[in-house]
Structure formats: structure tokens, C-alpha cells
N, C-alpha and C. Protein backbone atom coordinates (compact mmCIF):
# COMPACT_ATOMS: atom_id res chain seq x y z
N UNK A 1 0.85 -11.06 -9.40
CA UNK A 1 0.06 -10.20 -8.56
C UNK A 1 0.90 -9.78 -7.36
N UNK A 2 0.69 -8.69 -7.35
CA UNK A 2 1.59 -7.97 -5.74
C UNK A 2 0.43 -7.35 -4.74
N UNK A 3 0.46 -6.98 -3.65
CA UNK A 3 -0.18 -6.58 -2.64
C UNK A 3 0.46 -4.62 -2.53
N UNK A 4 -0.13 -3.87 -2.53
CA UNK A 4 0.99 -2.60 -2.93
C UNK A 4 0.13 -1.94 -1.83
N UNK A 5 1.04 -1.59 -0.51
CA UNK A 5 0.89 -0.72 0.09
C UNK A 5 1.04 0.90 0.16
N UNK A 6 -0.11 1.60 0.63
CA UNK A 6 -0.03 3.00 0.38
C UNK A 6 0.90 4.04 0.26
N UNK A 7 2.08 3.22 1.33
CA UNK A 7 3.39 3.88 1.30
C UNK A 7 4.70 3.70 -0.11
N UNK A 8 4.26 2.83 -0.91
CA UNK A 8 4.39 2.27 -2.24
C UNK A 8 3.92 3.29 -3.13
N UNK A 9 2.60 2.88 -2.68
CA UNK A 9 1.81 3.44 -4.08
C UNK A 9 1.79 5.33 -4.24
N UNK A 10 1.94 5.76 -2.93
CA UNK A 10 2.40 7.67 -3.04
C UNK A 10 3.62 8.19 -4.23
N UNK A 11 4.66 6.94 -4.22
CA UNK A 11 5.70 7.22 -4.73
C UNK A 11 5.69 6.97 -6.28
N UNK A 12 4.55 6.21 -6.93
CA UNK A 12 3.98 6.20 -7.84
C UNK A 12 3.75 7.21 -8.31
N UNK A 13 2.89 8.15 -7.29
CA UNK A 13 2.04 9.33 -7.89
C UNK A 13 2.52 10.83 -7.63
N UNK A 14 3.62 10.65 -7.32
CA UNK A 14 4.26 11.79 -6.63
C UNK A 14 5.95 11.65 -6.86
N UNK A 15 6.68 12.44 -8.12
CA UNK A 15 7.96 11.89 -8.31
C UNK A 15 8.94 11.93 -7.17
N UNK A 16 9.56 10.88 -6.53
CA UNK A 16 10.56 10.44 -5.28
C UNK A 16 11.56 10.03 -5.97
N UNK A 17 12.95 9.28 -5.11
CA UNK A 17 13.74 8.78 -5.00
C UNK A 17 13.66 7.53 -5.76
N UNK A 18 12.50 7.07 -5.06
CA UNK A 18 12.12 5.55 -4.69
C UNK A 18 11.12 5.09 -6.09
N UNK A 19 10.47 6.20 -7.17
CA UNK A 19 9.77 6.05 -8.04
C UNK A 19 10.27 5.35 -8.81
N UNK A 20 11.32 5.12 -9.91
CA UNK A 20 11.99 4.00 -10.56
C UNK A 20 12.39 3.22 -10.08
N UNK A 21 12.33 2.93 -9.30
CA UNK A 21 12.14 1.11 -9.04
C UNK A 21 11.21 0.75 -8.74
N UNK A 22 10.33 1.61 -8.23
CA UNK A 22 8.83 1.51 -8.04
C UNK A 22 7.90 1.01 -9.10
N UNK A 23 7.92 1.77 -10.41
CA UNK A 23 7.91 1.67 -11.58
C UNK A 23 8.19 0.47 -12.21
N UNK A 24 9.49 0.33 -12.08
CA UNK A 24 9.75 -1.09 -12.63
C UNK A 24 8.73 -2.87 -12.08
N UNK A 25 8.72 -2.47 -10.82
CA UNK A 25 7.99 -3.35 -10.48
C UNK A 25 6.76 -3.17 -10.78
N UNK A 26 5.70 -1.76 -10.98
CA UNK A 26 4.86 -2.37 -11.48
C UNK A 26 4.73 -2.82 -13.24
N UNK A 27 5.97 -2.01 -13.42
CA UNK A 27 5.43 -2.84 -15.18
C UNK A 27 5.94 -4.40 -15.41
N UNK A 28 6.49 -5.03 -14.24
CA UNK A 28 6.79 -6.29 -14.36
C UNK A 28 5.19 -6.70 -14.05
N UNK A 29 4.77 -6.32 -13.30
CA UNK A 29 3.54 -7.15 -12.73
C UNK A 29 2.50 -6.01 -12.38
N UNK A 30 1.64 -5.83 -13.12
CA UNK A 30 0.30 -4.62 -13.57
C UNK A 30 -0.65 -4.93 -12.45
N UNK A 31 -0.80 -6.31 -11.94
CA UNK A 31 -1.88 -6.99 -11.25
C UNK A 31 -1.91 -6.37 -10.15
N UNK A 32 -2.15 -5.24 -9.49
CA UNK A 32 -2.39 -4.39 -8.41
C UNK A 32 -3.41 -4.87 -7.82
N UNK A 33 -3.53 -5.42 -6.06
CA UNK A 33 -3.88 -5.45 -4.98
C UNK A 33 -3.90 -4.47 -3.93
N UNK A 34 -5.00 -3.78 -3.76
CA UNK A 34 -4.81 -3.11 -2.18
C UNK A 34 -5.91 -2.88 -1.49
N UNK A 35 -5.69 -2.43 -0.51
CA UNK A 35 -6.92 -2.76 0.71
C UNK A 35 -8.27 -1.23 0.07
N UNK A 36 -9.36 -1.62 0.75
CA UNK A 36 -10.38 -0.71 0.61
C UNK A 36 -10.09 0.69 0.54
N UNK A 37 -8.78 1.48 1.59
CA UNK A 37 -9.08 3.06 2.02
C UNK A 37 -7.44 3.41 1.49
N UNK A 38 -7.47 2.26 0.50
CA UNK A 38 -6.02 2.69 -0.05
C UNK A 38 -5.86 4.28 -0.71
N UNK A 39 -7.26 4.43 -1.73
CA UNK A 39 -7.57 5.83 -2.60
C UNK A 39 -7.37 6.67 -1.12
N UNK A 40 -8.09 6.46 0.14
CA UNK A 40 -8.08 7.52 0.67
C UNK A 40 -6.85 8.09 1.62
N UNK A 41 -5.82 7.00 1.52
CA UNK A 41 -4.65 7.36 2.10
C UNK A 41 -3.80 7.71 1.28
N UNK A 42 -3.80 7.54 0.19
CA UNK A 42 -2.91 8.34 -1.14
C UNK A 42 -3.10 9.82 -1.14
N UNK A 43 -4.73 9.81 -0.75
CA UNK A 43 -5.12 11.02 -0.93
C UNK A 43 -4.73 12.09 0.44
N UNK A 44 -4.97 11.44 1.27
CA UNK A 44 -4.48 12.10 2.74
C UNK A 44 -2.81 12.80 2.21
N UNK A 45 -2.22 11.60 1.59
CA UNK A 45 -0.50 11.78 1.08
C UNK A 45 -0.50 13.38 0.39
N UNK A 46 -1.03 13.07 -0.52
CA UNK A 46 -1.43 14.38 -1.52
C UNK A 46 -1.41 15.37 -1.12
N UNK A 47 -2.48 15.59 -0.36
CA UNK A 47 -3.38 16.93 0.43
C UNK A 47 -2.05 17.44 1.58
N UNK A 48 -1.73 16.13 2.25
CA UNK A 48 -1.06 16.83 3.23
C UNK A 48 0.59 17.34 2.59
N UNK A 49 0.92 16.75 1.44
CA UNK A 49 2.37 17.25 0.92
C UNK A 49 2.27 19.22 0.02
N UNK A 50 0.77 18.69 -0.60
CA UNK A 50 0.37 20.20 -0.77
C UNK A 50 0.45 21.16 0.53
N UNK A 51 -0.47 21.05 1.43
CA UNK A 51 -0.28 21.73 2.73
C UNK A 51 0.80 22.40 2.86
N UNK A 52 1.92 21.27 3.39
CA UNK A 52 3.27 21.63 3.94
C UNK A 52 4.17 22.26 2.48
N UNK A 53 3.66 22.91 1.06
CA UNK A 53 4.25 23.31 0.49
C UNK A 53 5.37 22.35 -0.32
N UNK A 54 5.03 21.42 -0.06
CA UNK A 54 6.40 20.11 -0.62
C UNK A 54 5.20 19.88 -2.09
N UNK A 55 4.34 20.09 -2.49
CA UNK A 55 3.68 20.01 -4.00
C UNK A 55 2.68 21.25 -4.49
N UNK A 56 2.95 21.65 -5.75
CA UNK A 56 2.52 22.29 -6.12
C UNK A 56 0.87 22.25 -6.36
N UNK A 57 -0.01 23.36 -6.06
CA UNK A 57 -1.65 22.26 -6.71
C UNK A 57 -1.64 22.21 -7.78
N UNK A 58 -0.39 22.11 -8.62
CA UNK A 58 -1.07 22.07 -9.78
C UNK A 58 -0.14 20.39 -9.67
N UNK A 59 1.23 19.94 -9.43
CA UNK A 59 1.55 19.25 -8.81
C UNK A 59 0.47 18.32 -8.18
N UNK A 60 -0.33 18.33 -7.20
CA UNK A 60 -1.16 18.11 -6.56
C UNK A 60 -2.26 17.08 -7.53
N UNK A 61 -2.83 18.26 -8.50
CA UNK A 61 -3.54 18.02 -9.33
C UNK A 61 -3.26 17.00 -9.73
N UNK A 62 -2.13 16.88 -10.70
CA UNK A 62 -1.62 15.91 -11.35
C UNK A 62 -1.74 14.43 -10.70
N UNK A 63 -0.97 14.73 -9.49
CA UNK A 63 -1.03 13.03 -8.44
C UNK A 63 -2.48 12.61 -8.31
N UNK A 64 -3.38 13.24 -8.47
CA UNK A 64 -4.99 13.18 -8.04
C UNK A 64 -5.32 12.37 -8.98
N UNK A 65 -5.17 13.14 -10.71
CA UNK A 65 -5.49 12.52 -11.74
C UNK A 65 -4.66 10.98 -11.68
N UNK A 66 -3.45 11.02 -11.91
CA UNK A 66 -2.91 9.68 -11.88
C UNK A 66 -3.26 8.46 -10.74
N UNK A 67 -3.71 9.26 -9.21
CA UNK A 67 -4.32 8.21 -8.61
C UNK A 67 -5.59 7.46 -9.06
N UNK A 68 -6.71 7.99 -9.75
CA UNK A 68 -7.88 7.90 -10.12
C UNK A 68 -7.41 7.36 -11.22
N UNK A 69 -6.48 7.19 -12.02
CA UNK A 69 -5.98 6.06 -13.33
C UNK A 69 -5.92 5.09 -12.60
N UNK A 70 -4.96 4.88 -11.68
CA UNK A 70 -4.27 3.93 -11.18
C UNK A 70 -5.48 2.87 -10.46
N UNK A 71 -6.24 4.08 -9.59
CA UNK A 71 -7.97 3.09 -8.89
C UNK A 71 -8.16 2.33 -9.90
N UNK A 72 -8.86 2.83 -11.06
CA UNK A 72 -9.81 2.11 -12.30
C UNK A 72 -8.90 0.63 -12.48
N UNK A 73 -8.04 0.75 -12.44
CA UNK A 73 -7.15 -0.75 -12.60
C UNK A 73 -6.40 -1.58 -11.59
N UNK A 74 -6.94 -0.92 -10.20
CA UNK A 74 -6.74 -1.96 -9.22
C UNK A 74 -7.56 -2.80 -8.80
N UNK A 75 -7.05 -4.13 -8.17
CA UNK A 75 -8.70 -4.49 -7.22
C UNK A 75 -8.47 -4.39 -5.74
N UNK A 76 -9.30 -4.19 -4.98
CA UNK A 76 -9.71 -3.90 -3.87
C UNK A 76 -10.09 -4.73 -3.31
N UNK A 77 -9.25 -5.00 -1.75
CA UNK A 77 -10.05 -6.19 -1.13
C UNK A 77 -10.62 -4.95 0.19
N UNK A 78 -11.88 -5.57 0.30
CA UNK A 78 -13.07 -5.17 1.02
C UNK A 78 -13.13 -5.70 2.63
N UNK A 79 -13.89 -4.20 3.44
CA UNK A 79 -13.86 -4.59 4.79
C UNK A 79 -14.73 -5.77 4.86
N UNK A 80 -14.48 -7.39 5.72
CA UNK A 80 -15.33 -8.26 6.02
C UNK A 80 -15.14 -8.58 7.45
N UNK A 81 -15.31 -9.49 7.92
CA UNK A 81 -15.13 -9.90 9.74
C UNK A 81 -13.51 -10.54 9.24
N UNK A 82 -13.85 -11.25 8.42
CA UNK A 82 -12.32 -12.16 8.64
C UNK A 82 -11.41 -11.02 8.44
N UNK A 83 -11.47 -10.22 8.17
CA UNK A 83 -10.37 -9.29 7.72
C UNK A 83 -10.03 -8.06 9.34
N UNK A 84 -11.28 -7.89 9.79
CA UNK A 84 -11.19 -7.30 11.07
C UNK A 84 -10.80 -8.38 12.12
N UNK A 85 -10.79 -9.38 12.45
CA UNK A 85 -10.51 -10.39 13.21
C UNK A 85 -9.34 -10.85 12.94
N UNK A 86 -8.55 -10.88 11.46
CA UNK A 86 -7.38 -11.05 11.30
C UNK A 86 -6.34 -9.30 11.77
N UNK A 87 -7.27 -8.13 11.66
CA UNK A 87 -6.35 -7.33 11.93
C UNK A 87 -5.99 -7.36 13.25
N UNK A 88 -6.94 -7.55 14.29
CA UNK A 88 -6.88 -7.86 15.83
C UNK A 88 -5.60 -8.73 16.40
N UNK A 89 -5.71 -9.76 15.37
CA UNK A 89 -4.54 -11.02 15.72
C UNK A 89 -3.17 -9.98 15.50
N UNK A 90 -3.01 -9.22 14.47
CA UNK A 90 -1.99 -8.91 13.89
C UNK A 90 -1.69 -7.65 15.41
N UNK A 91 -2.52 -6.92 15.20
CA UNK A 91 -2.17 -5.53 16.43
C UNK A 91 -1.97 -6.34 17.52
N UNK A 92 -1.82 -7.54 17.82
CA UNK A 92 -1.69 -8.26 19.26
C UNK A 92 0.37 -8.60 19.23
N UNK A 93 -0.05 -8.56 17.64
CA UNK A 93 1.03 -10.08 17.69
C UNK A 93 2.57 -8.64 17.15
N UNK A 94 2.17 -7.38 16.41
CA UNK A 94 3.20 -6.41 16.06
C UNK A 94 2.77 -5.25 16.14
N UNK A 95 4.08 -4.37 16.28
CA UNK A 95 3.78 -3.23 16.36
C UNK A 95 3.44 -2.33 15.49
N UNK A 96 2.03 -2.67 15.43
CA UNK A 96 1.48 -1.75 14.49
C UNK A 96 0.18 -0.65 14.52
N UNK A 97 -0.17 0.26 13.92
CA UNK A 97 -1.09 1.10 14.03
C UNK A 97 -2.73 0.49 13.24
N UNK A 98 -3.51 0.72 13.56
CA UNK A 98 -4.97 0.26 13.57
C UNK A 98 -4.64 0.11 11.80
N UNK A 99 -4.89 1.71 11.03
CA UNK A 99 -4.62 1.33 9.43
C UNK A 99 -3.72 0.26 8.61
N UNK A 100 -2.29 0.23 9.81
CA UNK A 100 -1.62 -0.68 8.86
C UNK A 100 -1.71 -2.24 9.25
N UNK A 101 -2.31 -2.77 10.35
CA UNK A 101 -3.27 -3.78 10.91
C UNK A 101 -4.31 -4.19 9.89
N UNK A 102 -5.11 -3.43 9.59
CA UNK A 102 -6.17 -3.41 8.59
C UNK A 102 -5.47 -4.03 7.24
N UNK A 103 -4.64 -3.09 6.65
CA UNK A 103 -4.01 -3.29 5.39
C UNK A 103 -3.28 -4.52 5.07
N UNK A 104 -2.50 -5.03 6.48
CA UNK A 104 -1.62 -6.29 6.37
C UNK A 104 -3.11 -7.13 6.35
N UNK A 105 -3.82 -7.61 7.35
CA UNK A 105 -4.49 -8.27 7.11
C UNK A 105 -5.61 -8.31 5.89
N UNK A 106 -5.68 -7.16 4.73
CA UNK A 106 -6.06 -7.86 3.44
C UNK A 106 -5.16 -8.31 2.92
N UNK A 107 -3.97 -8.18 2.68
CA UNK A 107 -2.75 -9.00 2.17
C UNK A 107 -3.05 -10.46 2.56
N UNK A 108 -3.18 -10.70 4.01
CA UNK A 108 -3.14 -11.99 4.31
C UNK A 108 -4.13 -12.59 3.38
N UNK A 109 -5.78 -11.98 3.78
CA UNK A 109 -6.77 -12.61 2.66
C UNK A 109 -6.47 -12.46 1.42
N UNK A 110 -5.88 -11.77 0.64
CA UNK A 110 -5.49 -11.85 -0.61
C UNK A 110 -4.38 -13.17 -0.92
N UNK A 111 -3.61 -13.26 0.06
CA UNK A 111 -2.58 -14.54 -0.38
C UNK A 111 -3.22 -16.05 0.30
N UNK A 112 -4.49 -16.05 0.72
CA UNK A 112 -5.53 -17.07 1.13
C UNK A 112 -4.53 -17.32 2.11
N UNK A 113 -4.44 -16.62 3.19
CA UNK A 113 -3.64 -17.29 4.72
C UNK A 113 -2.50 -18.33 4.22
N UNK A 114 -1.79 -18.04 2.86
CA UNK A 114 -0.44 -18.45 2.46
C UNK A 114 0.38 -17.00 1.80
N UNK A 115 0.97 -16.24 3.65
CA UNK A 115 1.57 -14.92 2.85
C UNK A 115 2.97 -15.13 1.96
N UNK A 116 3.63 -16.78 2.52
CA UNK A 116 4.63 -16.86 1.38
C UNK A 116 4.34 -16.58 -0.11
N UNK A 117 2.92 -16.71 -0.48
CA UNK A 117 2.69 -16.93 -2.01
C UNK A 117 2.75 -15.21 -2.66
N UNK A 118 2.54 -14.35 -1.95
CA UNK A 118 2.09 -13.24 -2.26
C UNK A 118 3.61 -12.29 -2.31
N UNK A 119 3.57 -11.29 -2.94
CA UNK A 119 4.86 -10.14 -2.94
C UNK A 119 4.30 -9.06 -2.19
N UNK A 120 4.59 -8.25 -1.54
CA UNK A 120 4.24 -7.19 -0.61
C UNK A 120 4.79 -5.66 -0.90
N UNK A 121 4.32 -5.23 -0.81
CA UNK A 121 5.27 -3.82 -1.46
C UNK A 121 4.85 -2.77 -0.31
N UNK A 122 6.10 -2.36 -0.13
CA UNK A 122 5.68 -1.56 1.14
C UNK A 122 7.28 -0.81 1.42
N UNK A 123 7.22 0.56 1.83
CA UNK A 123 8.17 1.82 2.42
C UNK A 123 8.04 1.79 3.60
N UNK A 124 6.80 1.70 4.01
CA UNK A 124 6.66 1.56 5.79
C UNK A 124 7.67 0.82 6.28
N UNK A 125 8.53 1.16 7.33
CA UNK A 125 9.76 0.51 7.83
C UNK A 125 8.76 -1.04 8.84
N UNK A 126 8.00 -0.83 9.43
CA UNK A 126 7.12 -1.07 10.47
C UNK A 126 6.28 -1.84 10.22
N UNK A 127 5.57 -1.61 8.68
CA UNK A 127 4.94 -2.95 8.41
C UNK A 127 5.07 -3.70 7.45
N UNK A 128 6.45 -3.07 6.74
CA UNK A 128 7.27 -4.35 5.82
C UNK A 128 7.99 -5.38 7.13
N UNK A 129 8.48 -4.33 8.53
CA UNK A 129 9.02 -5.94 9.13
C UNK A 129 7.80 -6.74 9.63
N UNK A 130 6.57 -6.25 10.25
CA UNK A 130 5.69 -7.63 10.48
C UNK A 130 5.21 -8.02 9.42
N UNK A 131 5.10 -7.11 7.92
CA UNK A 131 4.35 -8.42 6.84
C UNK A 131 5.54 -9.55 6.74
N UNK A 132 7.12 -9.16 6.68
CA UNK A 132 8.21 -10.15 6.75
C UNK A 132 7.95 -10.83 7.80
N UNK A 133 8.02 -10.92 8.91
CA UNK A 133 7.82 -11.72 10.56
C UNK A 133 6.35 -12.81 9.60
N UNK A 134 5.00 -11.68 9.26
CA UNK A 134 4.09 -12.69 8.76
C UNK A 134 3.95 -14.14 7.65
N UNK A 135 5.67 -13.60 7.07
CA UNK A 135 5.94 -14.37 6.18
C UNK A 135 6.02 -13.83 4.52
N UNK A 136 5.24 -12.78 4.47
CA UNK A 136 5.36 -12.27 3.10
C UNK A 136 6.94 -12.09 2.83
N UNK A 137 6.65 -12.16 0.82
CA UNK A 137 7.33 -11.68 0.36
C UNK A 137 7.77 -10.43 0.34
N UNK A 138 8.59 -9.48 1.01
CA UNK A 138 8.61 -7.70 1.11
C UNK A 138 9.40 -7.26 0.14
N UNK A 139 8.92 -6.59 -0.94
CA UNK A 139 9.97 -5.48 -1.86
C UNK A 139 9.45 -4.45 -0.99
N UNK A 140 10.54 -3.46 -0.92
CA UNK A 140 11.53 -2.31 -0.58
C UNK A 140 11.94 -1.64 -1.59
N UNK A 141 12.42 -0.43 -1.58
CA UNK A 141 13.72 -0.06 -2.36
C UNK A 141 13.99 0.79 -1.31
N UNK A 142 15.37 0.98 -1.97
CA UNK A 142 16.37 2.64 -1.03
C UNK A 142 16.34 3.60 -2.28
């Protein structure tokens, strides 16, 4: 099981640089983890790469459909207090923005407050180093 952050999972649905190795890791390990508003920040990804002309809608289209594959076979960890009370600790303790506060701290509940146990997947420069500082495991690629 991996923890796959949004900045991960765009490159999934949208061909990059960074997509084959992306790829590879998930067909090593299918078991997809991510936070509640993950669909809706993929989707923000989408909309706004259409916008700026960097995807075609039909392009567009496509990433939409494959995100909505990809939902049906993830699981979702859900807004609770421990999860808002753990994001608080986290925005105290790194520099991070309210969403990716949120997101690290379902990771944490997902690896039961042992982030060594868990793999982290994340492009964000910013919150692969505090999920690392938190202790997670961080895949990357270049």
C-alpha cells in the first residue's frame, strides 16, 4: 500500500516526464491511498492545464475518464477531528499550505501514527520534505 499524493497522481492522468516511473510504481503496488479532495485536486489539475492551453479537451476528456477509473479503485481516507488536529500540528511544525497539511495528515492516519511503515508518493518539493522530516517513506522521480 502507498499513500499517492495529488501531485503524483496528475502525472498518472496526464502524459509527463515523470509518468513511467510513476506507472511502474503503481503496478508494483495497485493498493492506492489518498485523502478525501484528492478527485477534486486532480480535477482542479485538469481544468486548469486545459485553460492555459497545455491540454487538449479532448486531451482533457481523456484525463477525466481515467481519473474516474482510477477513483473506483482507490480508498479514501475521510475528513475526521483526528485528522484536522493532526493537520494543525503539522502547519505549526512545516512549511506547508492548509491542502497539503490536510493530505499529509491522512497519510499519518493511514500509516496508524507509524509514518515509517507507509511509502509516500509525492512531486510536491514541499511536502515530500515534511512527509520525509515526518518520517515517511518519500518516492520521487526526476
Amino acid at each position: 500500500m502507498r499513500f499517492w499524493d495529488s501531485s503524483a497522481l496528475v502525472h498518472l492522468l496526464i502524459d509527463q516526464p515523470q509518468t513511467p516511473a510513476l506507472a511502474a510504481l503503481l503496478r508494483e503496488d495497485q493498493d492506492v491511498v489518498v485523502w478525501w479532495a484528492t478527485d477534486t485536486e486532480c480535477a482542479s489539475a485538469i481544468a486548469r492545464l486545459e485553460r492555459q492551453g497545455d491540454l487538449t479537451p479532448e486531451a482533457a476528456d481523456a484525463a477525466y475518464a481515467r481519473l474516474a477509473q482510477m477513483r473506483r479503485a482507490w480508498s479514501e481516507i475521510h475528513l475526521v477531528e483526528e485528522l484536522r488536529e493532526t493537520a494543525r500540528r503539522l502547519l505549526r511544525t512545516h512549511d506547508l499550505r492548509a491542502g497539503d497539511a490536510l493530505q499529509l495528515a491522512a497519510a499519518w492516519l493511514t500509516a496508524e501514527r507509524h509514518p515509517s511503515t507507509l511509502e509516500f508518493v509525492c512531486l510536491d518539493r514541499r511536502l515530500a520534505r515534511a512527509a520525509a522530516l515526518e518520517g515517511f517513506i518519500v518516492s520521487t522521480v526526476d
